[in-house]
C-alpha atoms as a PDB file:
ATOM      1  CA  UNK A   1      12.715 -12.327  -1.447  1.00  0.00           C
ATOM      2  CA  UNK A   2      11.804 -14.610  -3.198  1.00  0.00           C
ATOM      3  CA  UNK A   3       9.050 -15.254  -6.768  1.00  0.00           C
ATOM      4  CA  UNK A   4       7.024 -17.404  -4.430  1.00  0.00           C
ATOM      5  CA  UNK A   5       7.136 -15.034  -1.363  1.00  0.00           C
ATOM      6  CA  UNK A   6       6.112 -12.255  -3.686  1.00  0.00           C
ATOM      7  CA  UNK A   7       2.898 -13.677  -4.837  1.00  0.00           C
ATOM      8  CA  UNK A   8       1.600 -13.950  -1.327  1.00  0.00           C
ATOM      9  CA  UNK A   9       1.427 -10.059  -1.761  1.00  0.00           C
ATOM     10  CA  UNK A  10       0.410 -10.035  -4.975  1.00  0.00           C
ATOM     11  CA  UNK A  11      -3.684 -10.106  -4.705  1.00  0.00           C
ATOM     12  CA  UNK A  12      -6.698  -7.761  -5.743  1.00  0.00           C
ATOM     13  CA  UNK A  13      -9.717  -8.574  -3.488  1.00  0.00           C
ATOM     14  CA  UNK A  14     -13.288  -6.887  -3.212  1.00  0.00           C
ATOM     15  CA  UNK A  15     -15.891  -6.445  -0.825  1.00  0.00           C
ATOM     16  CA  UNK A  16     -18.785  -3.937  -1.082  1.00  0.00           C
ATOM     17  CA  UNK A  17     -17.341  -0.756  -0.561  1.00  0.00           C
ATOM     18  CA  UNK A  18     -13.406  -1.146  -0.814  1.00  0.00           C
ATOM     19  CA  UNK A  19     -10.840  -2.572  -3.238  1.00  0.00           C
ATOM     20  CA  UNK A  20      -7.971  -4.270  -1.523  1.00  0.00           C
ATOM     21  CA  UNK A  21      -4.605  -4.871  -3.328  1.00  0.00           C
ATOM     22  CA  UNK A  22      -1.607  -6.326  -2.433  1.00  0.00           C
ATOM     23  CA  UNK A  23       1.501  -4.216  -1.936  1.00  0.00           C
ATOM     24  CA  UNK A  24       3.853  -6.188  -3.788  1.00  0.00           C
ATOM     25  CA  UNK A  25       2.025  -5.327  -7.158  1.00  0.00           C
ATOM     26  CA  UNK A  26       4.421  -3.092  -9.571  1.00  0.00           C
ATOM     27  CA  UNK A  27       2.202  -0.635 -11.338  1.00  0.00           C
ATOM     28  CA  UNK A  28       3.106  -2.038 -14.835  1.00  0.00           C
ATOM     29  CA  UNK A  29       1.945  -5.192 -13.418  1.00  0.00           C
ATOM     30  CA  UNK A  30      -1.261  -3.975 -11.983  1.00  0.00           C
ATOM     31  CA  UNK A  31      -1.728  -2.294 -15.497  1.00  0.00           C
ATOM     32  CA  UNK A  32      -1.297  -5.460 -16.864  1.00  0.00           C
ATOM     33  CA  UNK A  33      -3.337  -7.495 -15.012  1.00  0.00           C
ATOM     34  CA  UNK A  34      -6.667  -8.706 -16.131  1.00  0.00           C
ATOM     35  CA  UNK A  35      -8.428  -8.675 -12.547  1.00  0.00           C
ATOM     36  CA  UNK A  36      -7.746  -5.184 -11.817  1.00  0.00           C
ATOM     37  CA  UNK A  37     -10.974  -2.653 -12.613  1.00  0.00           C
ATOM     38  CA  UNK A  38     -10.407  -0.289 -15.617  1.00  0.00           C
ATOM     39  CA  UNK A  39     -10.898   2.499 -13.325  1.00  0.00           C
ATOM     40  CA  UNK A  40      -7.643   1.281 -11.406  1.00  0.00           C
ATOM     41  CA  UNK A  41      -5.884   1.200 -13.947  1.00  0.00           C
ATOM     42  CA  UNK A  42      -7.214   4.514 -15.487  1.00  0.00           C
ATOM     43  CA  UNK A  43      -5.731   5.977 -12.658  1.00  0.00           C
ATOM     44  CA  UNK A  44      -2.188   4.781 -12.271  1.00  0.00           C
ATOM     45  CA  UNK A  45      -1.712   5.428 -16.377  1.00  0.00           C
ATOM     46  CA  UNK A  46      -3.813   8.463 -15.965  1.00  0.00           C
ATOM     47  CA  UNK A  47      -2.495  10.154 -12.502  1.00  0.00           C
ATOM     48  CA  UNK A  48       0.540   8.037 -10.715  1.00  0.00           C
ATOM     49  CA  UNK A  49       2.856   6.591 -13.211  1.00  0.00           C
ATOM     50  CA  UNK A  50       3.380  11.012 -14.667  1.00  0.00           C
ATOM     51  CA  UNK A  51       5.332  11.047 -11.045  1.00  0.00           C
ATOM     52  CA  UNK A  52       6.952   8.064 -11.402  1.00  0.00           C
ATOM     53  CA  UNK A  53       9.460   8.806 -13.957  1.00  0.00           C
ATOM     54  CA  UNK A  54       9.388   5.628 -15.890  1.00  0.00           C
ATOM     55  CA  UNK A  55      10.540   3.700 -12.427  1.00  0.00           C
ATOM     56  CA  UNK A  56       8.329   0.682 -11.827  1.00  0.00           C
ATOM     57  CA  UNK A  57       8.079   0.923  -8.741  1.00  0.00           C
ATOM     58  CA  UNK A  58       6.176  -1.592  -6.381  1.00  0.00           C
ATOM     59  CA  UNK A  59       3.065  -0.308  -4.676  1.00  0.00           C
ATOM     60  CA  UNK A  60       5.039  -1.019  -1.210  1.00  0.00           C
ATOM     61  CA  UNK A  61       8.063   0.968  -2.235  1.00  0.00           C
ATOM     62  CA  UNK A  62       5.913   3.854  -3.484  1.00  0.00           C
ATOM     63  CA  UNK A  63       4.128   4.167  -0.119  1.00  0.00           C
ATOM     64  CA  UNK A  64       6.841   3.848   1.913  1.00  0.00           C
ATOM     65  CA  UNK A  65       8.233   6.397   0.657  1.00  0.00           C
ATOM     66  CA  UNK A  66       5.968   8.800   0.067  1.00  0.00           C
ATOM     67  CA  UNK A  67       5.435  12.527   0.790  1.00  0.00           C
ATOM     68  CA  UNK A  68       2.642  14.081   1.561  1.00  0.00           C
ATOM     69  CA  UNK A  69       2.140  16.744  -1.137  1.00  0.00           C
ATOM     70  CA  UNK A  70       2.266  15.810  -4.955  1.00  0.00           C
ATOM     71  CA  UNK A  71      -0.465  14.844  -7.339  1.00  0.00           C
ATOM     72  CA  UNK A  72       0.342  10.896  -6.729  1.00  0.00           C
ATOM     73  CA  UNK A  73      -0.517  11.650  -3.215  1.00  0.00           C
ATOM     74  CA  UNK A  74      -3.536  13.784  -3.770  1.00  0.00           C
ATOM     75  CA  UNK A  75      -4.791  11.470  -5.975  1.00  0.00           C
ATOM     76  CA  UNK A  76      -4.436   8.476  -3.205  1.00  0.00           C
ATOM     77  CA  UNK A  77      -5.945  11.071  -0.706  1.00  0.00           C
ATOM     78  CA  UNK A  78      -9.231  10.989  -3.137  1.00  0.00           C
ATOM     79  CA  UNK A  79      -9.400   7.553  -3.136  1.00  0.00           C
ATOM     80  CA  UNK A  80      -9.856   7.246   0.642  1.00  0.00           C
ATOM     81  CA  UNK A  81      -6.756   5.498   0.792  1.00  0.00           C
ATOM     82  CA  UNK A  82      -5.546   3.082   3.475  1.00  0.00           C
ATOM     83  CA  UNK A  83      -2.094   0.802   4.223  1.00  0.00           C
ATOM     84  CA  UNK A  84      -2.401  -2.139   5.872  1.00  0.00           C
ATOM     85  CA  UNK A  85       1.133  -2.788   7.545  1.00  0.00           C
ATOM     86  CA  UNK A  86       2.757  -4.976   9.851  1.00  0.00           C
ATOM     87  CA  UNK A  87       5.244  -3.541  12.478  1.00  0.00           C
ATOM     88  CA  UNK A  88       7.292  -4.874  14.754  1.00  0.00           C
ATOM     89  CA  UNK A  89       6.479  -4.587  18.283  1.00  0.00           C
ATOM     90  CA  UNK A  90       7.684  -6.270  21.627  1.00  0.00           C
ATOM     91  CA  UNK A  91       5.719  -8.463  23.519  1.00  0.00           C
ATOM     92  CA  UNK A  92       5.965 -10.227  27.160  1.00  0.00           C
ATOM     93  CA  UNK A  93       5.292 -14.133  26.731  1.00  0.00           C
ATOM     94  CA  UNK A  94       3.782 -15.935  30.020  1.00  0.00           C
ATOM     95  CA  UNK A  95       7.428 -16.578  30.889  1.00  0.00           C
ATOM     96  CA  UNK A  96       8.067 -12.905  31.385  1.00  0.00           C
ATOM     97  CA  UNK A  97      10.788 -13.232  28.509  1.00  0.00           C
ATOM     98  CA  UNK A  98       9.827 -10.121  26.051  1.00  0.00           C
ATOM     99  CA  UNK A  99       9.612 -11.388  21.967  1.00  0.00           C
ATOM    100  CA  UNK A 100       9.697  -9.546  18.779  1.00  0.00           C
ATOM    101  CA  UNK A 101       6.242 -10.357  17.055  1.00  0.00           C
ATOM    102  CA  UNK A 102       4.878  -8.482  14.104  1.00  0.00           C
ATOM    103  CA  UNK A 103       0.963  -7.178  14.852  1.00  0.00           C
ATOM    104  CA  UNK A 104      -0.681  -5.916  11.867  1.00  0.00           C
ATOM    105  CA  UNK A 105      -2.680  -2.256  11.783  1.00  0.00           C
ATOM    106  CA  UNK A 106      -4.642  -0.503   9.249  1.00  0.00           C
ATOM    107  CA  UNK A 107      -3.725   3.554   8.673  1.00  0.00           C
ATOM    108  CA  UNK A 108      -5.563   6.053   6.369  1.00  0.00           C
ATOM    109  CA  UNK A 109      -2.908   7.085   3.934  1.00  0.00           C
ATOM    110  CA  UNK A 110      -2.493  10.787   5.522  1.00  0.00           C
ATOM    111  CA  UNK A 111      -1.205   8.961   8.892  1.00  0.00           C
ATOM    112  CA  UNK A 112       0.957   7.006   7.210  1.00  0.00           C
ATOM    113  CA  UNK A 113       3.211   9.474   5.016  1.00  0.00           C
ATOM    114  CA  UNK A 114       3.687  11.541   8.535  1.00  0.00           C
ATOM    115  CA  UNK A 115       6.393   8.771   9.683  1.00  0.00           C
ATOM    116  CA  UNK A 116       9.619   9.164   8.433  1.00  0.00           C
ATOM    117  CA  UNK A 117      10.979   6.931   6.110  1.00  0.00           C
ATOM    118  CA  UNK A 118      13.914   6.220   8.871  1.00  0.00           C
ATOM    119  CA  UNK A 119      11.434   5.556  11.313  1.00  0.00           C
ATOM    120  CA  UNK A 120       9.649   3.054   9.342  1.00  0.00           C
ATOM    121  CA  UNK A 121      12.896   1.159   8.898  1.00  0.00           C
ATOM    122  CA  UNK A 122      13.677   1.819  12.583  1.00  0.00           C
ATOM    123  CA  UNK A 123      10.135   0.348  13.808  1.00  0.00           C
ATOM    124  CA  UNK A 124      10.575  -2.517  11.215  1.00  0.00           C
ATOM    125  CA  UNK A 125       7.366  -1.782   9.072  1.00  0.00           C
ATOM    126  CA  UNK A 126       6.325  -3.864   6.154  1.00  0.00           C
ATOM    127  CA  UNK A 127       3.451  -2.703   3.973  1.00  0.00           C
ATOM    128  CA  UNK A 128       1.145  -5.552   3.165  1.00  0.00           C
ATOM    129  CA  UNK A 129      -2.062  -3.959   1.619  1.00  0.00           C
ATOM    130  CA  UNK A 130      -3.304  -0.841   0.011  1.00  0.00           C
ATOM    131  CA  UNK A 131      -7.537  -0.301  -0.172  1.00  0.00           C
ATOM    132  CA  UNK A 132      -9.332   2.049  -1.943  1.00  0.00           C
ATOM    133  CA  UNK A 133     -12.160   3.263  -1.799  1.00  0.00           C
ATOM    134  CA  UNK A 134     -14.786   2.151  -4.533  1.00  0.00           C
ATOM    135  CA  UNK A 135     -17.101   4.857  -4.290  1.00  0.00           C
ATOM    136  CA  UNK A 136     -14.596   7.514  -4.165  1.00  0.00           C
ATOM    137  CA  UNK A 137     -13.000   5.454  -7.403  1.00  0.00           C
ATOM    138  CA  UNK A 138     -16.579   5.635  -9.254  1.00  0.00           C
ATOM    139  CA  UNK A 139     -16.768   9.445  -7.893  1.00  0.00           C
ATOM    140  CA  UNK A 140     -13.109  10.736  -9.092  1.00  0.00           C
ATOM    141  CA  UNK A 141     -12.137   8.572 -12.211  1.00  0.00           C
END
């Protein structure tokens, strides 16, 4: 994929209650980035990047591979956690003639981590967005 591609998942976006980023974000660039909120960053030098082992991973890599028990996963389970992904489903056009089309759906983090890494692959899934919770941020950080 390429630079260009990349930055179309590369985002930090706020509404009220929730902090949306994009999944393409590497944690050592969402520590570095100027628009992400202290507390966001507080918590991947703080909690997540321990587990990480000095690999930069990429938000969407993290998730998608992700089991449901360790701190980094606790710590996402605090923050009221959601993926937004986009998985490939099959759908009958007016000719009758079924087509591959990507719909996009919105899981709480607990959900998600239940599939199977093969299965994701299998069912073509591509995580676009992580949110978070602000006032679970302000209440845990």
């Amino acid at each position: 994929m390429t630079n260009m591609e990349n930055r179309d998942y590369k985002y930090i976006m706020q509404d009220v209650s929730t902090i949306y980023l994009g999944a393409r974000y590497t944690y050592e660039e969402l520590t570095n980035e100027e628009e992400i909120p202290f507390k966001i960053k507080s918590l991947v030098n703080r909690y997540i990047k321990q587990e990480l082992n000095g690999e930069n991973l990429s938000l969407e890599s993290h998730f998608f591979y992700m089991e449901p028990q360790g701190f980094a996963y606790q710590t996402y389970l605090q923050m009221k956690t959601k993926v937004k992904i986009s998985i490939l489903e099959e759908k009958k056009g007016f000719s009758g003639k079924v087509k591959k089309v990507y719909a996009t759906q919105t899981m709480k983090l607990q959900d998600f981590v239940k599939i199977p890494p093969a299965e994701k692959e299998k069912q073509g899934i591509m995580i676009q967005e992580i949110s978070l919770s602000k006032l679970a941020l302000m209440a845990n950080v």
